[in-house]
C-alpha atoms as a PDB file:
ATOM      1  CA  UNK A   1       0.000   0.000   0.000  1.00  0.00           C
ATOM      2  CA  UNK A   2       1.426   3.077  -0.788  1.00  0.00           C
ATOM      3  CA  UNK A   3       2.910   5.953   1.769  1.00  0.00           C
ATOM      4  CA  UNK A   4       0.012   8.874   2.267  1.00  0.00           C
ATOM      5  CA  UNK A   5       0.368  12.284   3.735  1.00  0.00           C
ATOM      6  CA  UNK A   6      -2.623  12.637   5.756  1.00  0.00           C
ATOM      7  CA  UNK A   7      -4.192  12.048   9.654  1.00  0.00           C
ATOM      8  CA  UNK A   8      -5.493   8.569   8.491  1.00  0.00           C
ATOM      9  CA  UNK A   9      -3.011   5.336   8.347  1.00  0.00           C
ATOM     10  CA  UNK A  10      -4.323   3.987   4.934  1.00  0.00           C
ATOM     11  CA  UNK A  11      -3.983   4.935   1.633  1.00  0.00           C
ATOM     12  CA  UNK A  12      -6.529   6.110  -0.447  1.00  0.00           C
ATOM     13  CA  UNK A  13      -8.030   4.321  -3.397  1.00  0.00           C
ATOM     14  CA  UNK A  14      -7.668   6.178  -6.331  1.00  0.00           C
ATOM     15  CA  UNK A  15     -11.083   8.349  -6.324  1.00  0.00           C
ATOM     16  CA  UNK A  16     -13.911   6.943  -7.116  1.00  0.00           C
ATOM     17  CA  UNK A  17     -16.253   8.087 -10.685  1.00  0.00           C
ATOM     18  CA  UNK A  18     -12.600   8.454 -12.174  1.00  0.00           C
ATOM     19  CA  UNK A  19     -12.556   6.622 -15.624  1.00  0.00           C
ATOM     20  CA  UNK A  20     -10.076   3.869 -16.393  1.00  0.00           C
ATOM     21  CA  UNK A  21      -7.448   5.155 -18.505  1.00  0.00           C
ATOM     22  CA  UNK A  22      -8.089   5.006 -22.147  1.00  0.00           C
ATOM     23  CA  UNK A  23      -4.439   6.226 -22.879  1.00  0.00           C
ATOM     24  CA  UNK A  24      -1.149   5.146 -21.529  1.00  0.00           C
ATOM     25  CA  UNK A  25       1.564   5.751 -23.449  1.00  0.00           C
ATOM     26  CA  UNK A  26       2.451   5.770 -27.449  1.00  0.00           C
ATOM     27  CA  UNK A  27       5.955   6.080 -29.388  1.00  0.00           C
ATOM     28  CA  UNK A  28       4.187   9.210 -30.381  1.00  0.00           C
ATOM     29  CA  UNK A  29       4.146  10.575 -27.029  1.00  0.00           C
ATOM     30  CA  UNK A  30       7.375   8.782 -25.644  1.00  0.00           C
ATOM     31  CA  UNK A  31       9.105  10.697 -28.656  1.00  0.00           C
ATOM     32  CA  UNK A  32       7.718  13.703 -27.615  1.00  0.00           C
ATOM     33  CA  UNK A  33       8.726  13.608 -23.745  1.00  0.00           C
ATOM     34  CA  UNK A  34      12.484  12.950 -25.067  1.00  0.00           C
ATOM     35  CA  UNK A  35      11.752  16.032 -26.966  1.00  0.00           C
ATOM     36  CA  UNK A  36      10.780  17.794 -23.957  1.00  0.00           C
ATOM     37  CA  UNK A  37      13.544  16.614 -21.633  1.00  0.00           C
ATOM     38  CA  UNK A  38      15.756  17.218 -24.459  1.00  0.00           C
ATOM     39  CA  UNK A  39      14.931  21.039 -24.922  1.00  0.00           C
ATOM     40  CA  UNK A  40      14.787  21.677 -21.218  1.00  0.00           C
ATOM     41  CA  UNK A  41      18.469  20.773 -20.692  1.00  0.00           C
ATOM     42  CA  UNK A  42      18.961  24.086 -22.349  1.00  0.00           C
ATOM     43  CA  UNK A  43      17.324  25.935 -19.983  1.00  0.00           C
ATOM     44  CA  UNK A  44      19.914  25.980 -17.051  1.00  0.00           C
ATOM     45  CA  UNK A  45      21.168  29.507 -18.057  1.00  0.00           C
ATOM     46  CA  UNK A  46      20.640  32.889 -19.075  1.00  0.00           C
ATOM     47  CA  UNK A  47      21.989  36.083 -19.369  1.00  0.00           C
ATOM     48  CA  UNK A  48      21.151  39.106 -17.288  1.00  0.00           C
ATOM     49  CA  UNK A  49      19.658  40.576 -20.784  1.00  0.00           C
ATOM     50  CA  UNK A  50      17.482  37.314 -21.365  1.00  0.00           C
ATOM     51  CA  UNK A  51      16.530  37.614 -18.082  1.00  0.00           C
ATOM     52  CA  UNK A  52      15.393  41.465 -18.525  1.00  0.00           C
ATOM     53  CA  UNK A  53      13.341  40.579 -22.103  1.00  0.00           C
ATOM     54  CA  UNK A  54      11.346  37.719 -19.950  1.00  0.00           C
ATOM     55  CA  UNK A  55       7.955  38.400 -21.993  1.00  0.00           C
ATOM     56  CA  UNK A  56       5.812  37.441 -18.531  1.00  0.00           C
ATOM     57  CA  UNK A  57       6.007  38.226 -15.226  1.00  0.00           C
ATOM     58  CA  UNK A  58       7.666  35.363 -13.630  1.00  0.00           C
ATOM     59  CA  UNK A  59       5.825  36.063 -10.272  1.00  0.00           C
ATOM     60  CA  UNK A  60       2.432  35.978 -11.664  1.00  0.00           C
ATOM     61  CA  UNK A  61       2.815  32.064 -12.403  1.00  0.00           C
ATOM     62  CA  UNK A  62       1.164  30.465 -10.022  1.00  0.00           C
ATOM     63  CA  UNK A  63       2.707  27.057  -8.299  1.00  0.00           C
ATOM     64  CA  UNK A  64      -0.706  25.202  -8.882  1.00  0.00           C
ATOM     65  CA  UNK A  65      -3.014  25.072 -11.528  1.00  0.00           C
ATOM     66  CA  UNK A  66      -5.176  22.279 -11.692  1.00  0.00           C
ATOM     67  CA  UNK A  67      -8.272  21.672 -13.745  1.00  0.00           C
ATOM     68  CA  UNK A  68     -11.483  20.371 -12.200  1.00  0.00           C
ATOM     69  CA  UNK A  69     -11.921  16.919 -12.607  1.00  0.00           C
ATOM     70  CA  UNK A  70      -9.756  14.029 -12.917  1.00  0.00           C
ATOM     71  CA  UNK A  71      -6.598  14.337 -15.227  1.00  0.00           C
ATOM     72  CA  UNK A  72      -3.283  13.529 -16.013  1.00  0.00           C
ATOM     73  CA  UNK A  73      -0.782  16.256 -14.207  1.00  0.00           C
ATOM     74  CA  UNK A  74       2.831  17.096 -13.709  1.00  0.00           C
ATOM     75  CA  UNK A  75       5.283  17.694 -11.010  1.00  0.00           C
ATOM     76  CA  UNK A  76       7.695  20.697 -12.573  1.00  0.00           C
ATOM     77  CA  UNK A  77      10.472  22.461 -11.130  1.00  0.00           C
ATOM     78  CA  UNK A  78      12.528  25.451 -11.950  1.00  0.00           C
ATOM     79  CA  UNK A  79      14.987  28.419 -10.621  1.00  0.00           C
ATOM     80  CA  UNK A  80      13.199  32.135 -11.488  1.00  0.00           C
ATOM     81  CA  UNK A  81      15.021  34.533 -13.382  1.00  0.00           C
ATOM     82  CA  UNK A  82      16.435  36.577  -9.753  1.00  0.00           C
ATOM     83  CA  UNK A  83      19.568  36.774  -8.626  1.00  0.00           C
ATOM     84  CA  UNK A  84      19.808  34.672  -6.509  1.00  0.00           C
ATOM     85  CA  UNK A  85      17.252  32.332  -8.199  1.00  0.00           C
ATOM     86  CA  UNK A  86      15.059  30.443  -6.659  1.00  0.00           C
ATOM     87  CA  UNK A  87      13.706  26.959  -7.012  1.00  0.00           C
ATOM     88  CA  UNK A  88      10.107  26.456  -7.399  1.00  0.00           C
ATOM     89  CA  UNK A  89       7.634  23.683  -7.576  1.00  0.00           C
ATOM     90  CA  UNK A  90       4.700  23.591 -10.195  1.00  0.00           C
ATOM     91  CA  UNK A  91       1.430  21.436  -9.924  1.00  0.00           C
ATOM     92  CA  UNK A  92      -0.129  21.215 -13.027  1.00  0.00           C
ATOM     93  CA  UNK A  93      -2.999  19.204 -14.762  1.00  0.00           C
ATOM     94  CA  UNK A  94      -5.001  19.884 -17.695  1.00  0.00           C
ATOM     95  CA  UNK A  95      -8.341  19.063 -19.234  1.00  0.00           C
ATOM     96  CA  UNK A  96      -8.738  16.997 -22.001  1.00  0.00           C
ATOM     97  CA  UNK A  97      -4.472  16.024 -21.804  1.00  0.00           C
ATOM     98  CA  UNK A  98      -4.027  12.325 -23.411  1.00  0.00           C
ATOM     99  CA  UNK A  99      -0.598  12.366 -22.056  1.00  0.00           C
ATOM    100  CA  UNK A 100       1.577  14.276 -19.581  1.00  0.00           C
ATOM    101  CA  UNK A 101       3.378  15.443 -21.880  1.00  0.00           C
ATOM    102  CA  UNK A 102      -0.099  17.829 -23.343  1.00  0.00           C
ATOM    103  CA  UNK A 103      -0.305  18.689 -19.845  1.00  0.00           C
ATOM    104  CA  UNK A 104       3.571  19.755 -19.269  1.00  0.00           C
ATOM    105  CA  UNK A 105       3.968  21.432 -22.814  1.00  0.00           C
ATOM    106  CA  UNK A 106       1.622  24.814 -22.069  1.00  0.00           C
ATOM    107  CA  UNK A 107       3.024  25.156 -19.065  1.00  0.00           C
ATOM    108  CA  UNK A 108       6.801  24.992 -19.446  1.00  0.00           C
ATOM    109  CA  UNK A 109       6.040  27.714 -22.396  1.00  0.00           C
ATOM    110  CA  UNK A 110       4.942  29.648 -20.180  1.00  0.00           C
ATOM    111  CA  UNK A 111       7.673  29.621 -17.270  1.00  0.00           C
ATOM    112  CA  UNK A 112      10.215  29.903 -20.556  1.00  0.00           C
ATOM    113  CA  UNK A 113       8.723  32.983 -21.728  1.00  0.00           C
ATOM    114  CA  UNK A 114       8.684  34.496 -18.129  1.00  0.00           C
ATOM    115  CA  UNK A 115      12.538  33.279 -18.034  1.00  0.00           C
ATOM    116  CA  UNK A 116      12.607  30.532 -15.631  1.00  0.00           C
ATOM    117  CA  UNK A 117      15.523  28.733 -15.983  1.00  0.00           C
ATOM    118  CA  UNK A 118      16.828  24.501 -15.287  1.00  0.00           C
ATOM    119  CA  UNK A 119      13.057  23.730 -15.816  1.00  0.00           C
ATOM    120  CA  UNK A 120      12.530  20.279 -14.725  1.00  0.00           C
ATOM    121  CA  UNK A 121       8.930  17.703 -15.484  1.00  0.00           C
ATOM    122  CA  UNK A 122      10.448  15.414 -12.141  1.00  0.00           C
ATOM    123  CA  UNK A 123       7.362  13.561 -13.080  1.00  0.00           C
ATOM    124  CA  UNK A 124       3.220  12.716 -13.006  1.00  0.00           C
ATOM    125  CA  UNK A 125       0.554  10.942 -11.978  1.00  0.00           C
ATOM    126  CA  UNK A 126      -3.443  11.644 -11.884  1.00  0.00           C
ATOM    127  CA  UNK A 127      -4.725  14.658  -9.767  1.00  0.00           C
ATOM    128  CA  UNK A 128      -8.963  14.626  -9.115  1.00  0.00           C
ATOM    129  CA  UNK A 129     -10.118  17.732  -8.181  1.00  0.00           C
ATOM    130  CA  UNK A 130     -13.375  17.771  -7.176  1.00  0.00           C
ATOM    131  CA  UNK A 131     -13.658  21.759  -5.643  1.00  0.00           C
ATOM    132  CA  UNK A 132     -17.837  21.700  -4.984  1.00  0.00           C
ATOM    133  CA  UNK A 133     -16.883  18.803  -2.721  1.00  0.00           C
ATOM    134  CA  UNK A 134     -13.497  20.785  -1.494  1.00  0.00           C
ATOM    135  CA  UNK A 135     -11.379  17.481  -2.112  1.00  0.00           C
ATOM    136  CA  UNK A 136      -8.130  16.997  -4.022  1.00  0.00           C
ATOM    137  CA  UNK A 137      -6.439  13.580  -4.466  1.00  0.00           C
ATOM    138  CA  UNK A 138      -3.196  12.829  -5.875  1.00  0.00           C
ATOM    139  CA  UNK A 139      -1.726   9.325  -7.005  1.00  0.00           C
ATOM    140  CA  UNK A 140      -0.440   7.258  -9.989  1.00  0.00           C
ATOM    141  CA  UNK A 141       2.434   7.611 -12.376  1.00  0.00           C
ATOM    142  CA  UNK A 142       3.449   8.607 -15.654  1.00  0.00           C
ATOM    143  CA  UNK A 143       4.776   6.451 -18.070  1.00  0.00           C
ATOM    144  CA  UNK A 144       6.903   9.196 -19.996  1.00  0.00           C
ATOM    145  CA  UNK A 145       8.362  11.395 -16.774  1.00  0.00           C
ATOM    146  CA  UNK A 146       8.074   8.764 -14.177  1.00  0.00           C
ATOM    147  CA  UNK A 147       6.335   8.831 -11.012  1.00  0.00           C
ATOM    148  CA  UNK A 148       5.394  12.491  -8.914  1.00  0.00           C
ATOM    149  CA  UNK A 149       7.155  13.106  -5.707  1.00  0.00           C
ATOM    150  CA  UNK A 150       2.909  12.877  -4.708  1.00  0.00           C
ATOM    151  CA  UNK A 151       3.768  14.173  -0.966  1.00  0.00           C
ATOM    152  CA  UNK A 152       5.389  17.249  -2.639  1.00  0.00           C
ATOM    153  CA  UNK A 153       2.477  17.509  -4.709  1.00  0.00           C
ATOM    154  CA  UNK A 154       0.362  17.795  -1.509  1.00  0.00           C
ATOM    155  CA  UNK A 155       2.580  19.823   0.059  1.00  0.00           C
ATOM    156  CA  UNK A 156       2.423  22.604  -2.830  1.00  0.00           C
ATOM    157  CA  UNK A 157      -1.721  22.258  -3.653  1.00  0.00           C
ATOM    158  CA  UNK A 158      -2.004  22.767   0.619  1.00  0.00           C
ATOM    159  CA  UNK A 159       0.364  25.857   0.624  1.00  0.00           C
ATOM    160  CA  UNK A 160      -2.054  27.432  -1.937  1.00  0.00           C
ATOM    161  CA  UNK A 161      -4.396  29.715  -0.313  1.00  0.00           C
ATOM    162  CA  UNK A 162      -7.023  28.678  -2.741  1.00  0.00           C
ATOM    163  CA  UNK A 163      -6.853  25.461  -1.551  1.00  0.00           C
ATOM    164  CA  UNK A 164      -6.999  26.371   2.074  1.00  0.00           C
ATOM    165  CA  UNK A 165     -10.274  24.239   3.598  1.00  0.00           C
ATOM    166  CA  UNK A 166      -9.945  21.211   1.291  1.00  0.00           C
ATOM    167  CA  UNK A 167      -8.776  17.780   1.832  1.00  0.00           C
ATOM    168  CA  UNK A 168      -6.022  16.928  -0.360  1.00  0.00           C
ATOM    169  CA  UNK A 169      -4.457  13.530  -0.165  1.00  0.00           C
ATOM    170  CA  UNK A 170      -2.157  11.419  -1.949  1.00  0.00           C
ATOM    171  CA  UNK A 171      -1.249   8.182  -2.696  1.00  0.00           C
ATOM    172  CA  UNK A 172       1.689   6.273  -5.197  1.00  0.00           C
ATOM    173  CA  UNK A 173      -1.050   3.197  -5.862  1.00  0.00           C
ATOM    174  CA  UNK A 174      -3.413   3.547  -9.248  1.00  0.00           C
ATOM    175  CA  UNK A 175      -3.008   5.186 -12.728  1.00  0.00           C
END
């Protein structure tokens, strides 16, 4: 049984009402993960100029954006464009994703264009957020960028302030 973060001793099930998984993995999307990984390693520096030109605010990004519902999300990490940088931890999941990869994509754009820099997918799972019932559970893997440090995850969605009230657990068992 997998490790949880929470006051009880058990792990949760993966949620119920959340649909098997009609995609795992493809070549398609393996190919494009390598892609990914492959472009990020040339994020790990920038000039004080790049840096300047960021097109975004890179405080106005937040750590945790998660769709309603149940879908595929990411665990991403990267240093903002300060001096000294910082590291930060993303949460993100998207609606209607077939892979992790569709959910990592938008969102690594994004902390690019406000010049983060060494940005990091450290992996996925599932995340279903249910926010008329004020829940948020964590769990599963990702075939493509490996499995979520899923007590991190928790840590980051509680920190939120939007998430302040809800029960957010997390577990490594289910897709």
């Amino acid at each position: 049984m997998g490790k949880t973060n929470d006051s009880s001793d058990a792990a949760p099930a993966p949620p119920t009402g959340v649909a098997a998984a009609s995609h795992t993995t493809s070549a398609e999307d393996q190919a494009n993960v390598a892609a990914l990984k492959a472009r990020l390693e040339g994020t790990s520096t920038a000039t004080s100029a790049e840096n300047d030109a960021a097109d975004a605010p890179y405080d106005q990004i937040p750590q945790v954006e998660i769709d309603p519902g149940a879908h595929k999300y990411v665990l991403i990490s990267a240093h903002t464009p300060t001096d000294p940088p910082k590291k930060l931890h993303f949460v993100v999941s998207k609606s209607g994703a077939k892979y992790h990869a569709n959910a990592a994509e938008p969102f690594v754009h994004r902390l690019e264009e406000a010049g983060y820099r060494d940005i990091r997918v450290t992996g996925g799972g599932r995340i279903n957020h249910q926010p008329d019932q004020r829940i948020v559970s964590i769990f599963g893997h990702s075939y493509g960028f490996g499995l979520a440090d899923h007590k991190l995850s928790k840590q980051i969605v509680e920190e939120d302030g939007r998430f302040v009230g809800f029960s957010v657990d997390w577990s490594n068992e289910g897709y």
